[in-house]
Protein backbone atom coordinates (compact mmCIF):
# COMPACT_ATOMS: atom_id res chain seq x y z
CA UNK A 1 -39.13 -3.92 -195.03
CA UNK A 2 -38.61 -5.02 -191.05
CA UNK A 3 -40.71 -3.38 -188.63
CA UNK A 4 -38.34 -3.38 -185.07
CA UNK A 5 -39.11 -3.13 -181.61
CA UNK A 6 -36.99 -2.86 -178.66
CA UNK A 7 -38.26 -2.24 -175.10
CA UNK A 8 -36.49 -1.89 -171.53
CA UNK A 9 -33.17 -0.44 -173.16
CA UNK A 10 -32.80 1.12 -169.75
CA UNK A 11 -30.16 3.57 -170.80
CA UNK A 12 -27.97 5.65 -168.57
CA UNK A 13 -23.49 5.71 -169.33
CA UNK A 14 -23.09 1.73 -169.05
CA UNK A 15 -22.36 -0.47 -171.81
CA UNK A 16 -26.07 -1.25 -173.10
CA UNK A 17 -25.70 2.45 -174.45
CA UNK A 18 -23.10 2.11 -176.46
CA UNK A 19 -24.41 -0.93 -178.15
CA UNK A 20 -27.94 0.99 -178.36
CA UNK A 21 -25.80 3.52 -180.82
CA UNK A 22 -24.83 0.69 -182.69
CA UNK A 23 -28.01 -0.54 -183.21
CA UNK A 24 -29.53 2.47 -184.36
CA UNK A 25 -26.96 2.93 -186.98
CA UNK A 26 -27.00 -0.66 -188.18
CA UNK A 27 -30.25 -2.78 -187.67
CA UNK A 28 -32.86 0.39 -187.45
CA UNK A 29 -30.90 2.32 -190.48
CA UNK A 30 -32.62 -0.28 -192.54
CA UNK A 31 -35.91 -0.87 -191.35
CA UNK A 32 -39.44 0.50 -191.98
CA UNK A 33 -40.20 2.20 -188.57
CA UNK A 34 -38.53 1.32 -184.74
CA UNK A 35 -40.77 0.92 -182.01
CA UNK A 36 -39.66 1.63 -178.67
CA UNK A 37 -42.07 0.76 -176.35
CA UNK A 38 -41.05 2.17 -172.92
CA UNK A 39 -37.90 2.16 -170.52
CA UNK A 40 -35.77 3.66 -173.14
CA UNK A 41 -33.65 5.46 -170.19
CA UNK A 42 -33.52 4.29 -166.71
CA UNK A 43 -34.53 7.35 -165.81
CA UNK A 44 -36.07 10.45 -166.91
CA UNK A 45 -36.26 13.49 -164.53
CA UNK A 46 -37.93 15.90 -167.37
CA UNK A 47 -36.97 16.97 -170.89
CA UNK A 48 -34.42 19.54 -169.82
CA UNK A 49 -32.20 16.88 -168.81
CA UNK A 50 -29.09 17.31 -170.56
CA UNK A 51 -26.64 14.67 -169.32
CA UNK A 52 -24.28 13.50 -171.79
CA UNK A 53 -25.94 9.81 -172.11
CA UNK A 54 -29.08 11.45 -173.25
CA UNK A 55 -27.94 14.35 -175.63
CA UNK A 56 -26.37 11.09 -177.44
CA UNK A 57 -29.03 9.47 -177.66
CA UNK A 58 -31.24 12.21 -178.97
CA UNK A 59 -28.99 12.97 -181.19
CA UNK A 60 -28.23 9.53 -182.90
CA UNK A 61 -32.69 9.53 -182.97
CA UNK A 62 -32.71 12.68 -184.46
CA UNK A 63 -29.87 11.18 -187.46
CA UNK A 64 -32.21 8.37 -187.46
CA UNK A 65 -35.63 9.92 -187.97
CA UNK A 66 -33.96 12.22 -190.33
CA UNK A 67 -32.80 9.75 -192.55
CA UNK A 68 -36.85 9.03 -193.12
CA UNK A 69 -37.16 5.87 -190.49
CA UNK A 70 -40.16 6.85 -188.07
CA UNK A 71 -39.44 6.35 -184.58
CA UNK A 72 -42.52 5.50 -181.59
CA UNK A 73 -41.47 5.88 -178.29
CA UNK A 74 -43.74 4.96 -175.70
CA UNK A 75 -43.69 5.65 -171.79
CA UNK A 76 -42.17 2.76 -169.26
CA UNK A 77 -41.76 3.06 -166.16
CA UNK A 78 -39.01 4.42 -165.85
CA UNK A 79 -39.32 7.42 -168.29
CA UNK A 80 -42.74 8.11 -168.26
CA UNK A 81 -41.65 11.37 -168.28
CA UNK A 82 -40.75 12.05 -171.27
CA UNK A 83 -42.59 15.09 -173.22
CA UNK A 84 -42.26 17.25 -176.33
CA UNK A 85 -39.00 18.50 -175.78
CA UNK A 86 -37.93 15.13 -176.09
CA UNK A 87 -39.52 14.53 -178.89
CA UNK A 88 -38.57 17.97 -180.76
CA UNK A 89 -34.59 16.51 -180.04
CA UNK A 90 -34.72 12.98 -181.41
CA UNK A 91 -37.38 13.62 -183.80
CA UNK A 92 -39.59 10.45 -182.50
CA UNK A 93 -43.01 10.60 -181.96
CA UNK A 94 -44.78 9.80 -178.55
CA UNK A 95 -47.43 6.73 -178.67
CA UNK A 96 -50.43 6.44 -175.75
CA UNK A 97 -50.00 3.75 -174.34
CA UNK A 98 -51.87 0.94 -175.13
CA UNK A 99 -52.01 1.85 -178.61
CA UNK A 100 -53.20 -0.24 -181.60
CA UNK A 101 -51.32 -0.26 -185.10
CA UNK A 102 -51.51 -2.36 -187.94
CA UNK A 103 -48.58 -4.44 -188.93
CA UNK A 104 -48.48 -5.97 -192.26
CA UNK A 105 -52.28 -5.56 -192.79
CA UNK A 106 -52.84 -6.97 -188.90
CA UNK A 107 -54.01 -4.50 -185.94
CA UNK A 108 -51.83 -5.41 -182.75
CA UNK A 109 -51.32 -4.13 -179.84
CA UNK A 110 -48.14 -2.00 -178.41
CA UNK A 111 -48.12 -1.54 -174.57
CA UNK A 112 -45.01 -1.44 -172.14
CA UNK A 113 -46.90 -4.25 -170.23
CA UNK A 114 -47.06 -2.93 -166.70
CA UNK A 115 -50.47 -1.91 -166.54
CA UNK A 116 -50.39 -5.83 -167.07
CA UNK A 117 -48.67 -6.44 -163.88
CA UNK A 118 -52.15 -6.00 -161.65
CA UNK A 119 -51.41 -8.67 -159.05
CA UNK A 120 -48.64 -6.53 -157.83
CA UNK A 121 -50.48 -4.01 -155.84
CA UNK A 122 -47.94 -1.85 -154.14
CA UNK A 123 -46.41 -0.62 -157.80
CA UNK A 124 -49.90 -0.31 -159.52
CA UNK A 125 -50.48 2.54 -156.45
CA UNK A 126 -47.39 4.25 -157.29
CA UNK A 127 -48.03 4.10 -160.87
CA UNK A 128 -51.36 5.84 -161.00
CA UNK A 129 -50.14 8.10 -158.46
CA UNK A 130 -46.97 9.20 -160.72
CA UNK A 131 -48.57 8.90 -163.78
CA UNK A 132 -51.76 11.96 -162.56
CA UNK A 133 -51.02 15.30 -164.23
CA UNK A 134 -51.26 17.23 -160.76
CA UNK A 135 -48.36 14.54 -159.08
CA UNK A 136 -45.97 15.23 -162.85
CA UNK A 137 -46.79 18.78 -162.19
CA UNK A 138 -45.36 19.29 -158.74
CA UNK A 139 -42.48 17.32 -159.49
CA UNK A 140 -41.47 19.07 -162.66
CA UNK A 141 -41.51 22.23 -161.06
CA UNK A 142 -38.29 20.61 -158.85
CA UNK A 143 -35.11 22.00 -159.68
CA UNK A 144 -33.53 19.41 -161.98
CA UNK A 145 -30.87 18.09 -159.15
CA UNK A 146 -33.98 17.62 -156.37
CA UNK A 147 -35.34 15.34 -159.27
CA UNK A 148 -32.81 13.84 -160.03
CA UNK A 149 -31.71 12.85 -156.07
CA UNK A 150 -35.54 11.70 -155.94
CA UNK A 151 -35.13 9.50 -159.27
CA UNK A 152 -32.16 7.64 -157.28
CA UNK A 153 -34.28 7.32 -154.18
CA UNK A 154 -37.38 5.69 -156.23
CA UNK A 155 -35.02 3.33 -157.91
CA UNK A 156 -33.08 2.15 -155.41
CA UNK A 157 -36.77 1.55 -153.44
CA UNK A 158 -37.26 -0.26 -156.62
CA UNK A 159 -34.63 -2.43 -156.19
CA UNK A 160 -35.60 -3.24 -152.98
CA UNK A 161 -39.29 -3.98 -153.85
CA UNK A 162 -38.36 -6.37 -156.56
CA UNK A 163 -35.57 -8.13 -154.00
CA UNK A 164 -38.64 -9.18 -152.02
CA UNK A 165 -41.25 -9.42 -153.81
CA UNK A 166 -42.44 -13.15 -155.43
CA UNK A 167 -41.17 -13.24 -159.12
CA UNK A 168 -45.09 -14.27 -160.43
CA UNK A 169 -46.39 -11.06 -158.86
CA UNK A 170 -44.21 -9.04 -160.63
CA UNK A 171 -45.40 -10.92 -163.83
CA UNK A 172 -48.22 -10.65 -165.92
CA UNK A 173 -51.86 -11.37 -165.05
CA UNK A 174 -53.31 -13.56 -167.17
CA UNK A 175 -56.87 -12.41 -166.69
CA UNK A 176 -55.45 -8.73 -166.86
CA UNK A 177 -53.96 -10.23 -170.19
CA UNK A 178 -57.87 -11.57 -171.44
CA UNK A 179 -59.20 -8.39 -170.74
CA UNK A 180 -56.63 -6.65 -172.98
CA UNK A 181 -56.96 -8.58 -176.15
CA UNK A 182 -61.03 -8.15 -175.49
CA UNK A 183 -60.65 -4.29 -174.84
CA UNK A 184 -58.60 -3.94 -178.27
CA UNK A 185 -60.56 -6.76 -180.17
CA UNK A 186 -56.65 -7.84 -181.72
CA UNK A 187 -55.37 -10.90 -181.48
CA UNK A 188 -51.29 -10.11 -181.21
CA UNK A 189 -49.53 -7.90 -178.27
CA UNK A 190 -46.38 -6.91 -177.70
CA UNK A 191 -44.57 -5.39 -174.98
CA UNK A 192 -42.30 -4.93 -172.41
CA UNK A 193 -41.48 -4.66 -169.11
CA UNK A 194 -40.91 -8.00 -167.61
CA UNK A 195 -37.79 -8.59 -169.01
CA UNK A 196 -39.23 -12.22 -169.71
CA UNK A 197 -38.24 -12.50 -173.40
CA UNK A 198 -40.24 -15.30 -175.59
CA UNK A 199 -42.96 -15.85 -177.34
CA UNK A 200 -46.86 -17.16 -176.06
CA UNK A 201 -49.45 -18.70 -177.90
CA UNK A 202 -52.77 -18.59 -176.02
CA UNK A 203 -56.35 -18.78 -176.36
CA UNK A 204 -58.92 -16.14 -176.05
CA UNK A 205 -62.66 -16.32 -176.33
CA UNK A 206 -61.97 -19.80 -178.15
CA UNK A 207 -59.31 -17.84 -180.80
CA UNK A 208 -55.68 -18.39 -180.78
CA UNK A 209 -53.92 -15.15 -179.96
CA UNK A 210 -49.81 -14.74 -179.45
CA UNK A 211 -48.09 -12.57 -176.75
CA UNK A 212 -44.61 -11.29 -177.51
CA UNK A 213 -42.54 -10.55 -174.57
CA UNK A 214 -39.43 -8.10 -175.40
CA UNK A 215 -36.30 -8.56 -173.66
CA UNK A 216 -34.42 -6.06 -171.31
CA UNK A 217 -30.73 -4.64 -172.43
CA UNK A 218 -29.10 -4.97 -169.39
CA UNK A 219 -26.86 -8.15 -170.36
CA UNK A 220 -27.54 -8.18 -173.92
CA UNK A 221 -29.38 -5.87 -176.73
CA UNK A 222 -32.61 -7.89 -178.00
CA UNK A 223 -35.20 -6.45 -180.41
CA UNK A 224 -38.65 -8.16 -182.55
CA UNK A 225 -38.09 -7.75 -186.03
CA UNK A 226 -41.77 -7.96 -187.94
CA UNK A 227 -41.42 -8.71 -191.75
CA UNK A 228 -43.99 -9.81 -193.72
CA UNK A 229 -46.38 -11.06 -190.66
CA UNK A 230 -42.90 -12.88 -189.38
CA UNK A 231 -42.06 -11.80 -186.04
CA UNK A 232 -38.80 -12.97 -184.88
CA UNK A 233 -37.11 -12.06 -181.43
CA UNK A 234 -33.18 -11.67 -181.72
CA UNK A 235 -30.61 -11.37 -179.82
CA UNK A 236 -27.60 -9.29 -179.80
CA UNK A 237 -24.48 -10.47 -177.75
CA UNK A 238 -22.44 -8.33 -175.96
CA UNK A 239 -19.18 -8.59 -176.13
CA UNK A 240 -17.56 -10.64 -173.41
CA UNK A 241 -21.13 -11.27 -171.55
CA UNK A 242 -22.78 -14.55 -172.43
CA UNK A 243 -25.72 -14.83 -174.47
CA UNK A 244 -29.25 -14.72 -172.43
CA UNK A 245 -31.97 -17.43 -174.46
CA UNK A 246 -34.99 -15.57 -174.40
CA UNK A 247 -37.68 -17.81 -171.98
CA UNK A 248 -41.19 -18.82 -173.49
């Protein structure tokens, strides 16, 4: 049976979430497990968030897990909030991230890919900085609306960051990259966060290794389906936007 795995979903009340829905009840109905592996929401201000987008979404999860298909959601940037009461709602289960699992008899690697990201210095601040327990603390203990005015603030500073900043420093380092595969002694990854779908064959320590890139949902839905050591990226169209060919 497939294995699937989606990343960067970025879900809020737009039109990727309706087509999210969709493919939880079609493609991941069938298949072995569904990885998610960060950004499932474009933002996450705390598990007692309760806006119509995500009770939906917890609750199509929950119909999912419940029909026997494991779910692993992992933290992205954008959600890395994300806790137990989350995971008590949709019935998924939280993966560290990185994290190693074995695929069809193979160990690879699962991480949302911007810990990957080193050369951009300015975000890999913020992220250690958001991601300490003391920083999730304070912020938690917001009322939900402060958070949630903050959570606009941060992404439209986001916005702005990315609007000026070179496209290759946003990318992945390739030595960052090495050091991964070494650290995890695999030689597959997959993850996120980039929104540069395709697939990379490489060579570490004088062994060919493969990088799988997952692609964002904001024009399209795209998921990895892993069946029988076949990993195939896919895309699915959205109706009336135009197809987006994943880049290698």
């Amino acid at each position: 049976m497939r294995q699937l795995f989606v990343s960067d979903v970025h879900l809020d009340s737009g039109p990727a979430l309706e087509q999210f829905l969709e493919f939880l009840a079609r493609e991941a109905a069938g298949a072995a497990a569904l990885y998610i592996l960060g950004d499932l929401f474009e933002s996450w201000v705390g598990d007692d968030d309760r806006s119509p987008a995500a009770e939906r979404v917890c609750a199509a999860l929950k119909t999912l897990t419940g029909s026997g298909v494991p779910c692993f959601v992992m933290h992205g940037n954008r959600d890395f909030l994300l806790g137990p009461g989350f995971a008590a709602r949709s019935g998924c289960r939280l993966l560290p991230d990185p994290v190693v699992v074995e695929l069809d008899g193979e160990p690879v690697l699962l991480t949302h890919g911007d810990a990957l990201c080193t050369d951009d210095h300015a975000y890999q601040e913020l992220r250690t900085m958001v991601r300490s327990p003391e920083w999730q603390r304070r912020f938690l203990a917001l009322p939900l609306s402060a958070r949630e005015a903050l959570a606009d603030e941060v992404r439209a500073g986001s916005r702005a960051h990315t609007a000026r900043t070179v496209p290759t420093i946003m990318d992945v380092n390739d030595g960052a990259v090495t050091a991964a595969f070494r650290a995890a002694g695999v030689r597959r990854m997959i993850h996120g966060h980039t929104h540069r779908p395709g697939v990379h064959d490489l060579s570490t320590d004088g062994a060919a290794a493969q990088r799988i890139v997952l692609g964002a949902w904001y024009e399209q839905g795209s998921y990895l389906s892993c069946e029988r050591g076949e990993y195939q990226l896919r895309e699915l169209p959205r109706q009336g936007v135009p197809p987006v060919s994943p880049r290698s």
